[in-house]
Protein backbone atom coordinates (compact mmCIF):
# COMPACT_ATOMS: atom_id res chain seq x y z
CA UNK A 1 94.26 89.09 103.76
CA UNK A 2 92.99 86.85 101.11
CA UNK A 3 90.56 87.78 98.43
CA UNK A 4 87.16 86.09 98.48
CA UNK A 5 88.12 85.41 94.79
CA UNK A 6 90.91 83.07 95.89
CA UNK A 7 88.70 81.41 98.68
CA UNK A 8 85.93 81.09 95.82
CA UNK A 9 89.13 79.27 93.60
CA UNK A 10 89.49 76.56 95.80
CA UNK A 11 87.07 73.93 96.14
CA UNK A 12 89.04 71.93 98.71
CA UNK A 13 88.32 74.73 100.96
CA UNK A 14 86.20 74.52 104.07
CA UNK A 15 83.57 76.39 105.63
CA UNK A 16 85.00 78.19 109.02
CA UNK A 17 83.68 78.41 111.72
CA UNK A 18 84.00 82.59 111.70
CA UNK A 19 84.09 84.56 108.38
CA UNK A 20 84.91 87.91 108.49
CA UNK A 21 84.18 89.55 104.48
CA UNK A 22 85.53 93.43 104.54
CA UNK A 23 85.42 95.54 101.97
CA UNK A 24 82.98 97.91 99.72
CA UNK A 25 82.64 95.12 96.77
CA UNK A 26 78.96 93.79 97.66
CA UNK A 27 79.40 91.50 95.01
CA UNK A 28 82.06 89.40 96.45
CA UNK A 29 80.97 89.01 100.13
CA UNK A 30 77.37 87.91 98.60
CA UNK A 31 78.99 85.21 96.27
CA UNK A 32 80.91 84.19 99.64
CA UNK A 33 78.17 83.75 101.51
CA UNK A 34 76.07 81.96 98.02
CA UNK A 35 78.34 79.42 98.34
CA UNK A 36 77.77 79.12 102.28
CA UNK A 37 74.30 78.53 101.16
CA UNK A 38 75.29 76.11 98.63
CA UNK A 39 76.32 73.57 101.82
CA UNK A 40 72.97 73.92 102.74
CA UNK A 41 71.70 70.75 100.85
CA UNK A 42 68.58 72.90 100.12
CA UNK A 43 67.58 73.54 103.75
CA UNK A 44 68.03 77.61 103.50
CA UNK A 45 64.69 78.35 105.73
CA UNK A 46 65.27 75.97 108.06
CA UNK A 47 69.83 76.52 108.33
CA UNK A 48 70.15 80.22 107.12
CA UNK A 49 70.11 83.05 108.94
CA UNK A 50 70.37 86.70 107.50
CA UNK A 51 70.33 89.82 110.01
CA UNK A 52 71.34 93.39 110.30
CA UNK A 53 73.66 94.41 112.94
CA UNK A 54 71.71 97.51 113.59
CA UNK A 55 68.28 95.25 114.41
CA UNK A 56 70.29 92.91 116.76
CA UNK A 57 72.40 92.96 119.13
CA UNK A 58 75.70 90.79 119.73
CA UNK A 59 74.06 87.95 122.26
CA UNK A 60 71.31 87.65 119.84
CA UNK A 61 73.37 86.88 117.10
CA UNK A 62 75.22 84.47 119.79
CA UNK A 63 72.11 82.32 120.72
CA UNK A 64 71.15 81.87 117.14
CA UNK A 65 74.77 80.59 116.27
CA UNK A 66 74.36 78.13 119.35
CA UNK A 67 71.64 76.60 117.76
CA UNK A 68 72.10 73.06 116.42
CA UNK A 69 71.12 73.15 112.67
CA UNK A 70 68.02 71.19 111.17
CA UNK A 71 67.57 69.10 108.38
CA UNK A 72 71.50 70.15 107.04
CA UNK A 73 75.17 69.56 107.81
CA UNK A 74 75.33 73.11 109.24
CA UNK A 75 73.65 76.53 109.95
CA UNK A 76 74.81 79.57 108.49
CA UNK A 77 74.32 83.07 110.31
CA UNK A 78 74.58 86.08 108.16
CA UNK A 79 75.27 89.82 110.12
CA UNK A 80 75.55 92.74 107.62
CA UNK A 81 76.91 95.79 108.81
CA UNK A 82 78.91 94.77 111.58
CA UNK A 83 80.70 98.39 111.81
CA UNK A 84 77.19 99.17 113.67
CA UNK A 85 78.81 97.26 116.62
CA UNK A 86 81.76 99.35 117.35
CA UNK A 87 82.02 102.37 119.68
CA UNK A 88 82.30 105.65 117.09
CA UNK A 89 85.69 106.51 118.55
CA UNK A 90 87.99 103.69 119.53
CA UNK A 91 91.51 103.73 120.87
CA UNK A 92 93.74 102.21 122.65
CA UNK A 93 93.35 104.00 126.55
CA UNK A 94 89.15 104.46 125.77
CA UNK A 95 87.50 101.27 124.14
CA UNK A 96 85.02 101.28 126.78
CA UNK A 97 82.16 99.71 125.11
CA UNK A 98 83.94 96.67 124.25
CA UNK A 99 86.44 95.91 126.95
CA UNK A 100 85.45 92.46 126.90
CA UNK A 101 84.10 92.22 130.73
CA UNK A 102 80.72 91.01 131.52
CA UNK A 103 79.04 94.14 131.25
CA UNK A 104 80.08 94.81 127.80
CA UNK A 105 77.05 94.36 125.13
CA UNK A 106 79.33 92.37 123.17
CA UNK A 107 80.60 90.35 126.27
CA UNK A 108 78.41 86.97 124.67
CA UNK A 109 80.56 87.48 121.36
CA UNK A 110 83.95 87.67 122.72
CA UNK A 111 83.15 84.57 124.37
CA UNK A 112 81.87 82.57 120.82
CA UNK A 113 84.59 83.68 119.18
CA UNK A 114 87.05 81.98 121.46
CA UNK A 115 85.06 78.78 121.03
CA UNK A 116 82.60 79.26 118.24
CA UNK A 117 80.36 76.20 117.64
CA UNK A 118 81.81 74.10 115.51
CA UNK A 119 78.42 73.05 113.15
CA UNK A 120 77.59 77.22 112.54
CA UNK A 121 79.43 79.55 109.88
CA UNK A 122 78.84 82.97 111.55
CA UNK A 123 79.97 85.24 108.46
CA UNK A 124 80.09 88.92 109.59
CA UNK A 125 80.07 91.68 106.60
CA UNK A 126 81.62 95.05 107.22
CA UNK A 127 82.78 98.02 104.46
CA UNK A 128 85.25 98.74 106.89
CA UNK A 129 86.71 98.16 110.88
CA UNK A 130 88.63 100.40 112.94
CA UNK A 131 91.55 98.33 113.57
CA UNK A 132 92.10 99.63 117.07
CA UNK A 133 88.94 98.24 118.39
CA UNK A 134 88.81 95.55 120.29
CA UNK A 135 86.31 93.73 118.69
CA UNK A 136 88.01 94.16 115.16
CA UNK A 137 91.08 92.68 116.64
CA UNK A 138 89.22 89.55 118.23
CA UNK A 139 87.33 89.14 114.65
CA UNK A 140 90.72 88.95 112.98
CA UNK A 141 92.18 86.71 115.84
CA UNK A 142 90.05 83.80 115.23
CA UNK A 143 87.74 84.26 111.75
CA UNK A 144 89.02 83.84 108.40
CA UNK A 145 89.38 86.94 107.09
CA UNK A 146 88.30 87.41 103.41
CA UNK A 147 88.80 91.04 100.91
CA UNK A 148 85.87 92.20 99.40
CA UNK A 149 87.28 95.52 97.83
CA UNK A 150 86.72 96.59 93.92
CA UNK A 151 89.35 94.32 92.04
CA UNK A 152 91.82 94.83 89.55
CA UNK A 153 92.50 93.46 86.18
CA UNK A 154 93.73 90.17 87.15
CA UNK A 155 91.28 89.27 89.33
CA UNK A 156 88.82 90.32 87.30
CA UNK A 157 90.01 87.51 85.16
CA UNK A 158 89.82 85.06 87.55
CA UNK A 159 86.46 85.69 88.88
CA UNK A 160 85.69 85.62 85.25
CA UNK A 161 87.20 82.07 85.12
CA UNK A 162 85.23 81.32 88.01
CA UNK A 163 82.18 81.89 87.11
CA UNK A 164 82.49 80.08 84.13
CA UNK A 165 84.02 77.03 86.08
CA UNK A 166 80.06 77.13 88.04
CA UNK A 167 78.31 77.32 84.91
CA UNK A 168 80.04 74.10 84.00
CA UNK A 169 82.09 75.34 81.27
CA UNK A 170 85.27 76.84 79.95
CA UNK A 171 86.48 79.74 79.00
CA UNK A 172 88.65 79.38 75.98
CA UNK A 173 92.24 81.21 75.50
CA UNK A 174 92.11 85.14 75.73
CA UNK A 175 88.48 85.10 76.30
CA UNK A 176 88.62 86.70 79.70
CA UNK A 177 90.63 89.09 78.92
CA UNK A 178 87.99 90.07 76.07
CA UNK A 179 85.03 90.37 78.72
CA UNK A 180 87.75 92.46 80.79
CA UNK A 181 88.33 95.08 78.14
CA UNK A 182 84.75 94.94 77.01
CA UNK A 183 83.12 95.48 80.84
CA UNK A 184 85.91 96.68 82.82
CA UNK A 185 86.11 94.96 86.35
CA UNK A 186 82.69 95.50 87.49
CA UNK A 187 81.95 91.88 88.89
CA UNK A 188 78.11 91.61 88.32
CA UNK A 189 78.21 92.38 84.66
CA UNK A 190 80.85 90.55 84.21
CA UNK A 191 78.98 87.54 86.10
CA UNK A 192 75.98 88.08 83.44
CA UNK A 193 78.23 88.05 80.10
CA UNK A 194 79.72 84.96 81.62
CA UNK A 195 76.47 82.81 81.91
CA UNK A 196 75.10 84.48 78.77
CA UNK A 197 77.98 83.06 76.91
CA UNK A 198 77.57 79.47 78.68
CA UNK A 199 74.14 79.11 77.05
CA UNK A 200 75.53 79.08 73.77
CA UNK A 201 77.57 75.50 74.50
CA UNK A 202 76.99 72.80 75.72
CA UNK A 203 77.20 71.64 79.58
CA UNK A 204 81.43 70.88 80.11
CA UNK A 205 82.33 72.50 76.76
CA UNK A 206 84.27 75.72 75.57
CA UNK A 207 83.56 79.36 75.14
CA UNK A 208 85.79 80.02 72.45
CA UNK A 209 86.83 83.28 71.64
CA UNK A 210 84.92 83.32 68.18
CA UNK A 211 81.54 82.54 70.12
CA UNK A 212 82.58 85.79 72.70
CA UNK A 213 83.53 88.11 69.66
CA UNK A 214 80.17 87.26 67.94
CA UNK A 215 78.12 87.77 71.17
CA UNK A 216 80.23 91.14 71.85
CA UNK A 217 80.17 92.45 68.46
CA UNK A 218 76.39 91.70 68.75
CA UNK A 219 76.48 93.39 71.93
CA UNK A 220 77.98 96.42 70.71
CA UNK A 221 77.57 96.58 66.93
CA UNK A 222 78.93 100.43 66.49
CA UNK A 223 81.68 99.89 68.82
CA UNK A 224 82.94 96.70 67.57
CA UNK A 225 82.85 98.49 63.76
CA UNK A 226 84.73 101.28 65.27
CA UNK A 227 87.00 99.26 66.24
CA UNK A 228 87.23 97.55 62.47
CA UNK A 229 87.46 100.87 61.14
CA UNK A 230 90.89 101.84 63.43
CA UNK A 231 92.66 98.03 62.52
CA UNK A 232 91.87 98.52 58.97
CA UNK A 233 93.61 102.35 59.37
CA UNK A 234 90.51 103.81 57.67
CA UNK A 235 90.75 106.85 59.47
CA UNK A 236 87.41 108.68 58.14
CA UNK A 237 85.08 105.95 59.30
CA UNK A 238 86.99 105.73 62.40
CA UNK A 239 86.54 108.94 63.27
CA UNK A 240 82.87 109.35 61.97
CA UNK A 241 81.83 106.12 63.89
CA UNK A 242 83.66 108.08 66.83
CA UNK A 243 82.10 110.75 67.26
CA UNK A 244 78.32 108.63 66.46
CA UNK A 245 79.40 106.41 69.49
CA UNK A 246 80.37 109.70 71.81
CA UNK A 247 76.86 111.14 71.06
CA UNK A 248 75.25 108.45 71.81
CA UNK A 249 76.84 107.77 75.32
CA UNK A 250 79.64 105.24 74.71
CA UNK A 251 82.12 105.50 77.86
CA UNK A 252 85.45 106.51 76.42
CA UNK A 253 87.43 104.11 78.91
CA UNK A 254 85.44 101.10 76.93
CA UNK A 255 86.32 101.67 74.10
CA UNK A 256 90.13 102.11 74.78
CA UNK A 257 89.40 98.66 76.28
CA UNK A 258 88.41 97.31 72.72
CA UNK A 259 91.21 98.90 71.09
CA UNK A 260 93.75 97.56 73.50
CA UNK A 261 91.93 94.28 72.85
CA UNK A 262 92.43 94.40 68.88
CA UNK A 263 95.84 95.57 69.08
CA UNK A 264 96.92 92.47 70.98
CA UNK A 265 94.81 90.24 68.65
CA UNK A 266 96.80 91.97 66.10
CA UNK A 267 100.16 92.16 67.35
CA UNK A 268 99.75 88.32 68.13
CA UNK A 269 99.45 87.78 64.32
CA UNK A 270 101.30 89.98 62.89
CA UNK A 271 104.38 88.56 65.69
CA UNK A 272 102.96 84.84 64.56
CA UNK A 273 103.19 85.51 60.44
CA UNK A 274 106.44 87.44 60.69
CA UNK A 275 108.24 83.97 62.61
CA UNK A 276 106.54 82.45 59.40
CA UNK A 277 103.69 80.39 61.70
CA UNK A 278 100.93 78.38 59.47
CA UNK A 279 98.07 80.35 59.25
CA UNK A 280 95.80 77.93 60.68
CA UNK A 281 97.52 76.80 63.23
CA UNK A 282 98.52 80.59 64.29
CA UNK A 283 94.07 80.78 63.80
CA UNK A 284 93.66 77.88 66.31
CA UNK A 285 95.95 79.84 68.90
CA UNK A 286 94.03 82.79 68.69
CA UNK A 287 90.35 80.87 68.78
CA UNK A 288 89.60 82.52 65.58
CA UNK A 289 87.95 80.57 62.59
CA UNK A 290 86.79 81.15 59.11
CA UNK A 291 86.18 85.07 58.22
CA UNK A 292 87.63 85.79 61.54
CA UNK A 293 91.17 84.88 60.77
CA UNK A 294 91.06 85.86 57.90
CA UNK A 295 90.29 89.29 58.61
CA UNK A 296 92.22 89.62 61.30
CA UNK A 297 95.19 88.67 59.03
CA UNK A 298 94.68 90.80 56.42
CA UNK A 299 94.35 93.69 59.48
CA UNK A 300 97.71 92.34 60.86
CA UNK A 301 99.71 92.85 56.77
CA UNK A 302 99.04 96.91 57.72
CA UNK A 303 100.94 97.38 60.23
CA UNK A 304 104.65 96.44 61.15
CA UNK A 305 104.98 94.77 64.86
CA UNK A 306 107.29 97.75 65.76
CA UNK A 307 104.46 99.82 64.35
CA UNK A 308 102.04 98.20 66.34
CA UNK A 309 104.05 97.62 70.06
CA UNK A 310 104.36 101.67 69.71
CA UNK A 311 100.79 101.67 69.41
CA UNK A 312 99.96 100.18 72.21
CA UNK A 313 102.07 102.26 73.81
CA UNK A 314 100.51 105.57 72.56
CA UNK A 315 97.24 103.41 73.80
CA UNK A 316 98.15 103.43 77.58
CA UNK A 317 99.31 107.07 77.11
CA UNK A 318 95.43 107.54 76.01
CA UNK A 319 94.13 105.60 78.81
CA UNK A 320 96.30 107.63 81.65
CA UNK A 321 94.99 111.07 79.81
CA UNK A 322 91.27 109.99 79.80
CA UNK A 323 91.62 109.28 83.51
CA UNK A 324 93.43 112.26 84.34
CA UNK A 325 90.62 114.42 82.85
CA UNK A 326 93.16 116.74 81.77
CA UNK A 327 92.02 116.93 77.73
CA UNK A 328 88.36 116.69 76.15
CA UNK A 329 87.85 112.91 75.99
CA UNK A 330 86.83 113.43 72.33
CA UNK A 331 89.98 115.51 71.38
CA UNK A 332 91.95 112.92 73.01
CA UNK A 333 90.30 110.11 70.74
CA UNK A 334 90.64 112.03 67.84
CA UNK A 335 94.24 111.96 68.13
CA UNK A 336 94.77 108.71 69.24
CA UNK A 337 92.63 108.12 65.92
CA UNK A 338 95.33 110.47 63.91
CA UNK A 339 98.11 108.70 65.27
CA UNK A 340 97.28 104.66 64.64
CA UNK A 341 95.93 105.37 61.22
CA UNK A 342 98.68 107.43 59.94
């Protein structure tokens, strides 16, 4: 099953007949079913339709897709919840309710699915099917069938890339991966940060990653200097600006994400200087200008690469301990700090 995030990728792709978005990630079967709307040509009261299957039945639903659509290319029929529609206990010897037959509730479904009308986009949104029922295996028979489940790292990326691509801009190198460290893969924020940062250039340009860092460190002041405070290996302000940042709420898990972040910024460099790259072209391929590079250089000249490739590996070490809850978070900062700035 595809991911909505690849569907969303494509813009050659067409709007089917049947859409079928599963999973628990709200996010992505609503942006799904935005750009549905988007087809619209502006016509959403008169071509789009948004019910609950738990107010309507199946043959309502039906006679509403059968209509022809007004004033747009095509009508768009919305059904949240369609988990409401199948019996609480289906199997293979008792799926009674749905057998399909003419007395079945859902008899006028089975039917449009088998020929669905050709100018409607019936888009059905479900957390979750029974794959034994019969109606879940008609639905994945005939619609296109779309994951909307929490994502990982790498599509976090991409939807990051996405969104960026609507706002009618781009996302310059390693900038994704910034708002990925920075907010994790939770999809709405991420959304926000992403049109936040397309105010600040113009329509078609670039985000460049000195634009994000000045927004972020903005953003997050204390976090960002914490994070200064570890690359320069000052250890006492690192751990001071710690435990200020732990009192005050910061989620451990984000700011692993920025120091994951600066060690690759760093590691870059320090890999770029050592093969005896120009400065600023070495600058240019990290999207860092001015004070920036410059400080990010200087960083670099502390640490060896070997030194710094075994501290990203003492980093993901962190990261599994913090999610295994097995240490105090702040005990297992602390020795992360010990360990980089020794």
């Amino acid at each position: 099953m595809d991911s909505v995030i690849t569907w969303l990728r494509d813009p050659t792709a067409k709007e089917p007949p049947v859409l079928l978005l599963l999973g628990t990630e709200r996010r992505l079967a609503w942006r799904a079913v935005e750009r549905l709307r988007e087809g619209l040509a502006g016509q959403d009261d008169l071509a789009y339709l948004r019910l609950d299957a738990a107010e309507v039945r199946p043959a309502e639903v039906v006679a509403h897709c059968q209509s022809l659509p007004m004033l747009a290319p095509r009508l768009v029929v919305v059904v949240e919840a369609v988990e409401r529609w199948l019996p609480r206990q289906p199997n293979e010897a008792n799926d009674e309710e749905h057998d399909g037959s003419a007395t079945d509730p859902a008899h006028e479904l089975f039917a449009y699915l088998e020929d669905p009308n050709p100018t409607t986009t019936l888009a059905l949104v479900a957390d979750k099917l029974d794959g034994r029922a019969r109606l879940t295996k008609a639905l994945k028979g005939c619609a296109l069938c779309l994951e909307c489940n929490p994502v990982e790292r790498p599509d976090a990326i991409a939807w990051c890339t996405t969104m960026a691509r609507e706002a009618n801009v781009r996302l310059g190198r390693g900038v994704a991966n910034l708002l990925v460290e920075l907010l994790g893969t939770d999809l709405s924020r991420l959304e926000t940060e992403v049109q936040r940062l397309a105010l600040e250039v113009e329509e078609g340009g670039t985000v460049e990653m000195a634009t994000a860092e000045a927004i972020a460190a903005a953003a997050l002041p204390d976090a960002w200097a914490f994070v200064g405070h570890l690359a320069a290996r000052d250890r006492p302000r690192a751990l001071t600006t710690l435990h200020d940042l732990l009192t005050s709420g910061e989620p451990p898990i984000r700011l692993v994400g920025l120091i994951a972040w600066q060690l690759r910024q760093l590691l870059r460099a320090r890999a770029g200087l050592d093969r005896g790259r120009p400065r600023p072209a070495l600058a240019k391929e990290l999207g860092l200008y001015g004070n920036r590079a410059g400080q990010l250089f200087q960083r670099a000249t502390r640490f060896t690469e070997a030194e710094l490739v075994a501290a990203h590996a003492r980093l993901l070490q962190t990261d599994l301990e913090l999610k295994g809850n097995h240490l105090d978070d702040r005990l297992t900062l602390e020795a992360l700090i010990h360990d980089l700035c020794g």
